[in-house]
C-alpha atoms as a PDB file:
ATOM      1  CA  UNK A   1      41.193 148.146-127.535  1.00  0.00           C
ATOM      2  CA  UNK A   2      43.374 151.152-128.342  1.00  0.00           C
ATOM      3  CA  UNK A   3      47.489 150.358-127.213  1.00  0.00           C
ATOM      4  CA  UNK A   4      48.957 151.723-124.124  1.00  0.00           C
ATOM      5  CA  UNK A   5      51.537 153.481-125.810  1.00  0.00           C
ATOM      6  CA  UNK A   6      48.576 155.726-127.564  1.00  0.00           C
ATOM      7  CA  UNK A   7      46.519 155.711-124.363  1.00  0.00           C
ATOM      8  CA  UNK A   8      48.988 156.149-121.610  1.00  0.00           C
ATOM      9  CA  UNK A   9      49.634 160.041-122.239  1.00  0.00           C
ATOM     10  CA  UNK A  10      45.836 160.718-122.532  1.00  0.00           C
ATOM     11  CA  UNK A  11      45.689 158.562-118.708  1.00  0.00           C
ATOM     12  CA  UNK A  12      48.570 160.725-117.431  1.00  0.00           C
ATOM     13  CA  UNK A  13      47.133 164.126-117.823  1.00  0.00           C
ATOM     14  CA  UNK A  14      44.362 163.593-115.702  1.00  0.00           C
ATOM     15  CA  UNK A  15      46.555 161.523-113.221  1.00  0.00           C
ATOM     16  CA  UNK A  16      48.905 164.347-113.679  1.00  0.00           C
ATOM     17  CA  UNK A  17      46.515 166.736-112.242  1.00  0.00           C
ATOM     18  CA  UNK A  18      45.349 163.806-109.234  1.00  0.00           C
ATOM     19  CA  UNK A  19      42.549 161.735-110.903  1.00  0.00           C
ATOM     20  CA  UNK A  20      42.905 157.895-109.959  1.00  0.00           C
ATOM     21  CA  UNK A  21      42.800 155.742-112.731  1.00  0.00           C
ATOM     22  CA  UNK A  22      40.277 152.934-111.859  1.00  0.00           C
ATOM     23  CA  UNK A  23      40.867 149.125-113.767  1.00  0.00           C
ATOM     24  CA  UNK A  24      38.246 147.174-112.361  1.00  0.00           C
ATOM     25  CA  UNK A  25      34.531 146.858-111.531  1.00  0.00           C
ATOM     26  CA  UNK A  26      35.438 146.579-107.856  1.00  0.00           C
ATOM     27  CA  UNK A  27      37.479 149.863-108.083  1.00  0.00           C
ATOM     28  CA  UNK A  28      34.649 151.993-109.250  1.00  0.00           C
ATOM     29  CA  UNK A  29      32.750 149.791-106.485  1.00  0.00           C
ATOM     30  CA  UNK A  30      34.967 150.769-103.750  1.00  0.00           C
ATOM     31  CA  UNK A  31      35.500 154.871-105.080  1.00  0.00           C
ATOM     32  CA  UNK A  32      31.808 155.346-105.562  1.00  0.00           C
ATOM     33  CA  UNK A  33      31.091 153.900-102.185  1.00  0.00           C
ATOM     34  CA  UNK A  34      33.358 156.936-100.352  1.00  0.00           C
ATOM     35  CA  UNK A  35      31.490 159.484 -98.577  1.00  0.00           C
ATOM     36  CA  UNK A  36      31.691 162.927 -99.973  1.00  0.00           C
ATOM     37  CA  UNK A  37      32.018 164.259-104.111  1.00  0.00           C
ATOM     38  CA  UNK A  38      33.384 161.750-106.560  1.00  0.00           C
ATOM     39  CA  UNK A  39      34.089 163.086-110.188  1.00  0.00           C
ATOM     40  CA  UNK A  40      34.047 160.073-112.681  1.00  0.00           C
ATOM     41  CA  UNK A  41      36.103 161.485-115.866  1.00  0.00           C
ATOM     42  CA  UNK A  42      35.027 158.984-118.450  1.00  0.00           C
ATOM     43  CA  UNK A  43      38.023 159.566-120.993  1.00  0.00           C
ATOM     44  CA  UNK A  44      38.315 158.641-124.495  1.00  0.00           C
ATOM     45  CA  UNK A  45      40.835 159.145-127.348  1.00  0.00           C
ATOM     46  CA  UNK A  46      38.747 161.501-129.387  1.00  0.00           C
ATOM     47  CA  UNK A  47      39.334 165.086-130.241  1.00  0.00           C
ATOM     48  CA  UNK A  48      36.717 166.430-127.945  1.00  0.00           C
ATOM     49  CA  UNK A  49      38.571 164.583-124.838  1.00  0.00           C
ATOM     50  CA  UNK A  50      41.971 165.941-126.117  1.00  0.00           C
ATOM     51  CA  UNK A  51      40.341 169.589-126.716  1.00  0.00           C
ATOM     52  CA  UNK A  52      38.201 170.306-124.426  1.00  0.00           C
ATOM     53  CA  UNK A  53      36.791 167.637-121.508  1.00  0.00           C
ATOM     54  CA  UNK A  54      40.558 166.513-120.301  1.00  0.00           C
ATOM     55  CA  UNK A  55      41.407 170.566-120.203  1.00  0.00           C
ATOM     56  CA  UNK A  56      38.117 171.609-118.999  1.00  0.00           C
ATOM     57  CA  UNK A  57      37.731 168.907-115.887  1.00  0.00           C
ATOM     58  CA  UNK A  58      41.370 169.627-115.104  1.00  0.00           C
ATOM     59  CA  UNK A  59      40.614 173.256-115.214  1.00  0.00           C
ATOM     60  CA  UNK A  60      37.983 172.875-113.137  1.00  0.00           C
ATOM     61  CA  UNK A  61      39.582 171.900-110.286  1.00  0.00           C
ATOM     62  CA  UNK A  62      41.223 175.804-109.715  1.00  0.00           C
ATOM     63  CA  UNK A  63      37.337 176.498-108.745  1.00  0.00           C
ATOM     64  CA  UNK A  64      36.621 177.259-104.955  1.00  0.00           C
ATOM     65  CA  UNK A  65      34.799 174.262-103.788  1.00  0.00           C
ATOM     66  CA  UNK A  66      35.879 170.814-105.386  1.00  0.00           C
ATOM     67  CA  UNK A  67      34.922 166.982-105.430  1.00  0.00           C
ATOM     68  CA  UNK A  68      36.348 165.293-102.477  1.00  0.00           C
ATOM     69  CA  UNK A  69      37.532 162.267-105.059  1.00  0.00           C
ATOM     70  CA  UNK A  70      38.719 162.483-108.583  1.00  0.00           C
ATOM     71  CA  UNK A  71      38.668 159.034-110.804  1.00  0.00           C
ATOM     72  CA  UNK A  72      38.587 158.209-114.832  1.00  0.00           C
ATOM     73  CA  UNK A  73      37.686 155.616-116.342  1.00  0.00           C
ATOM     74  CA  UNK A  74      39.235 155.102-120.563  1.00  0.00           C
ATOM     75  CA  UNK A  75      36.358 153.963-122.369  1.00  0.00           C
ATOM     76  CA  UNK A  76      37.408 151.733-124.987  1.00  0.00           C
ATOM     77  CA  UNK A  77      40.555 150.259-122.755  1.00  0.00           C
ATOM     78  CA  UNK A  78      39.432 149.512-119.380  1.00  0.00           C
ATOM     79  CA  UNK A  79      36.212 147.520-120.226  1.00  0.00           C
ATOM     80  CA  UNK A  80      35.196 146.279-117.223  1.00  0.00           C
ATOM     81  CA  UNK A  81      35.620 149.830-115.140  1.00  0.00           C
ATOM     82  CA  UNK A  82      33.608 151.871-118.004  1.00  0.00           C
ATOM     83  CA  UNK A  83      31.156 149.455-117.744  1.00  0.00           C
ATOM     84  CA  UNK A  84      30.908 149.461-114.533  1.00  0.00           C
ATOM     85  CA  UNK A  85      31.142 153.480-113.879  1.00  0.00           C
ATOM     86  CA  UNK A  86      27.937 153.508-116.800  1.00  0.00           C
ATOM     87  CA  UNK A  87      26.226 151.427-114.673  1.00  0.00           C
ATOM     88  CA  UNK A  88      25.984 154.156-111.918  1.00  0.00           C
ATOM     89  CA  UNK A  89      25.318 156.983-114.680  1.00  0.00           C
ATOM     90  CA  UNK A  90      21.998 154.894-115.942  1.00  0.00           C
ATOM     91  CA  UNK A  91      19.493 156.211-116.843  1.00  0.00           C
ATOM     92  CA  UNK A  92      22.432 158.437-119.292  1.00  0.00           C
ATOM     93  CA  UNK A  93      23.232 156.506-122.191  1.00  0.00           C
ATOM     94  CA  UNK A  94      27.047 155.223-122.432  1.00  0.00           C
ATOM     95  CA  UNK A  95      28.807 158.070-123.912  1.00  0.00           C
ATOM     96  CA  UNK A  96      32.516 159.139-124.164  1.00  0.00           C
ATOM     97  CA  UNK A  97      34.381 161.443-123.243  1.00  0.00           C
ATOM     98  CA  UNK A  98      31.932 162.002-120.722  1.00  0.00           C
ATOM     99  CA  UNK A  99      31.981 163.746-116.942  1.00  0.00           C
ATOM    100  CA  UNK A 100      29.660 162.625-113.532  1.00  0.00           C
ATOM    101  CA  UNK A 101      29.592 164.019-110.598  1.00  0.00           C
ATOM    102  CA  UNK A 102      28.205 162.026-107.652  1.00  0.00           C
ATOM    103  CA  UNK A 103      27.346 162.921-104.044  1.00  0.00           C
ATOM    104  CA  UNK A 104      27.269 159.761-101.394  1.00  0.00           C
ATOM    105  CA  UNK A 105      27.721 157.481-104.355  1.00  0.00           C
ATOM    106  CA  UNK A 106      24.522 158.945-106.157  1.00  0.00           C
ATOM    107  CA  UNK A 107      24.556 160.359-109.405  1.00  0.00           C
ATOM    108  CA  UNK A 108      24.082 164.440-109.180  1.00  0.00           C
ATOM    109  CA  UNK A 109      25.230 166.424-112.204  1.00  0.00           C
ATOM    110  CA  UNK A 110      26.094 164.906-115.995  1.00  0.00           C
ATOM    111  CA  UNK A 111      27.948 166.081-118.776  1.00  0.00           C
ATOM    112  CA  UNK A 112      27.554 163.629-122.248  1.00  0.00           C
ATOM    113  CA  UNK A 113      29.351 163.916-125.101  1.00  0.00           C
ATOM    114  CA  UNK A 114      26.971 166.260-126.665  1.00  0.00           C
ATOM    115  CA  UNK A 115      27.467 168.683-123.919  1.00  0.00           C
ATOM    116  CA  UNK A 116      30.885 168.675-124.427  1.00  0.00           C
ATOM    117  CA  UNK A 117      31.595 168.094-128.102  1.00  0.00           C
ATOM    118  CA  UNK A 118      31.976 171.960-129.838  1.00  0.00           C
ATOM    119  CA  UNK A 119      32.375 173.566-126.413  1.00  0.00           C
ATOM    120  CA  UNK A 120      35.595 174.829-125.041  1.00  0.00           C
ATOM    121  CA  UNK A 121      37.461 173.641-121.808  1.00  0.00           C
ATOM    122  CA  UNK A 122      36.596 176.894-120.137  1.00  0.00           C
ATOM    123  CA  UNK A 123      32.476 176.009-120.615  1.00  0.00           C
ATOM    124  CA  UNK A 124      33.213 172.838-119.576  1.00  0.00           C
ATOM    125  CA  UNK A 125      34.945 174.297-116.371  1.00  0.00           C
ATOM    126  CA  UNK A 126      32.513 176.897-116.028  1.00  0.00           C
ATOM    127  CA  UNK A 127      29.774 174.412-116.227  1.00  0.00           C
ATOM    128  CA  UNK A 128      31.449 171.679-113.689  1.00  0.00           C
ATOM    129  CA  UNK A 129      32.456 174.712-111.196  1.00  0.00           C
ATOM    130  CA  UNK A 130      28.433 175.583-111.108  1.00  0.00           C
ATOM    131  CA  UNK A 131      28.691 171.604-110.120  1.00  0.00           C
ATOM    132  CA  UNK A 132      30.742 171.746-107.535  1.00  0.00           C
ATOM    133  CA  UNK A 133      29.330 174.949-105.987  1.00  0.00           C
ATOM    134  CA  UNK A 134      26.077 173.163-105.743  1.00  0.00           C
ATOM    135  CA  UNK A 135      27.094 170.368-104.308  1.00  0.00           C
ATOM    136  CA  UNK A 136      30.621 169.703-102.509  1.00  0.00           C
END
């Protein structure tokens, strides 16, 4: 478990730009369970969340169609919501940072750490707008 002093600035910039932070198992229950687009921002504390999947999700939000909801997750300090948000992503190994989109609660586009490690925030925008266009 990482302190929330460390972690609470990396939680703010997505809140910052209107993600809800989910805490529990029933949270990621209840915003999963929504009608409509639900982005799950699986954050971490590693340079590729700082660099480029915090930037790039946030920048993708300036695209012309967008998820209904916006969540994260912090992998590594909210246990039992990462778990639980994985859970939906299956059959994607646990990863972080990493970025799902869901339609109606199922699982439609996925970005792992290996699609976002060594890419820039405009890729990852680029790549989540294609998302978004697809289906929201």
């Amino acid at each position: 478990m990482y302190p929330e002093e460390l972690v609470k600035p990396m939680r703010d910039q997505l809140i910052d730009a209107g993600f809800e932070a989910l805490y529990t198992a029933e949270d990621v229950d209840n915003a999963l369970a929504k009608e409509g687009t639900t982005l799950v921002m699986v954050n971490s504390v590693c340079g590729c969340a700082a660099g480029t999947a915090r930037p790039g999700a946030i920048a993708s939000l300036g695209a012309n169609k967008t998820p209904t909801n916006l969540t994260t997750v912090f992998a590594g300090v909210e246990k039992e919501s990462t778990a639980k948000a994985r859970e939906y992503m299956i059959p994607f190994p646990p990863s972080s940072p990493a970025i799902a989109l869901f339609k109606d609660g199922n699982l439609v586009h996925m970005l792992e750490r290996h699609h976002i490690e060594g890419r820039s925030a405009e890729a990852i925008a680029q790549n989540l707008a294609a998302a978004y266009d697809e289906f929201c």
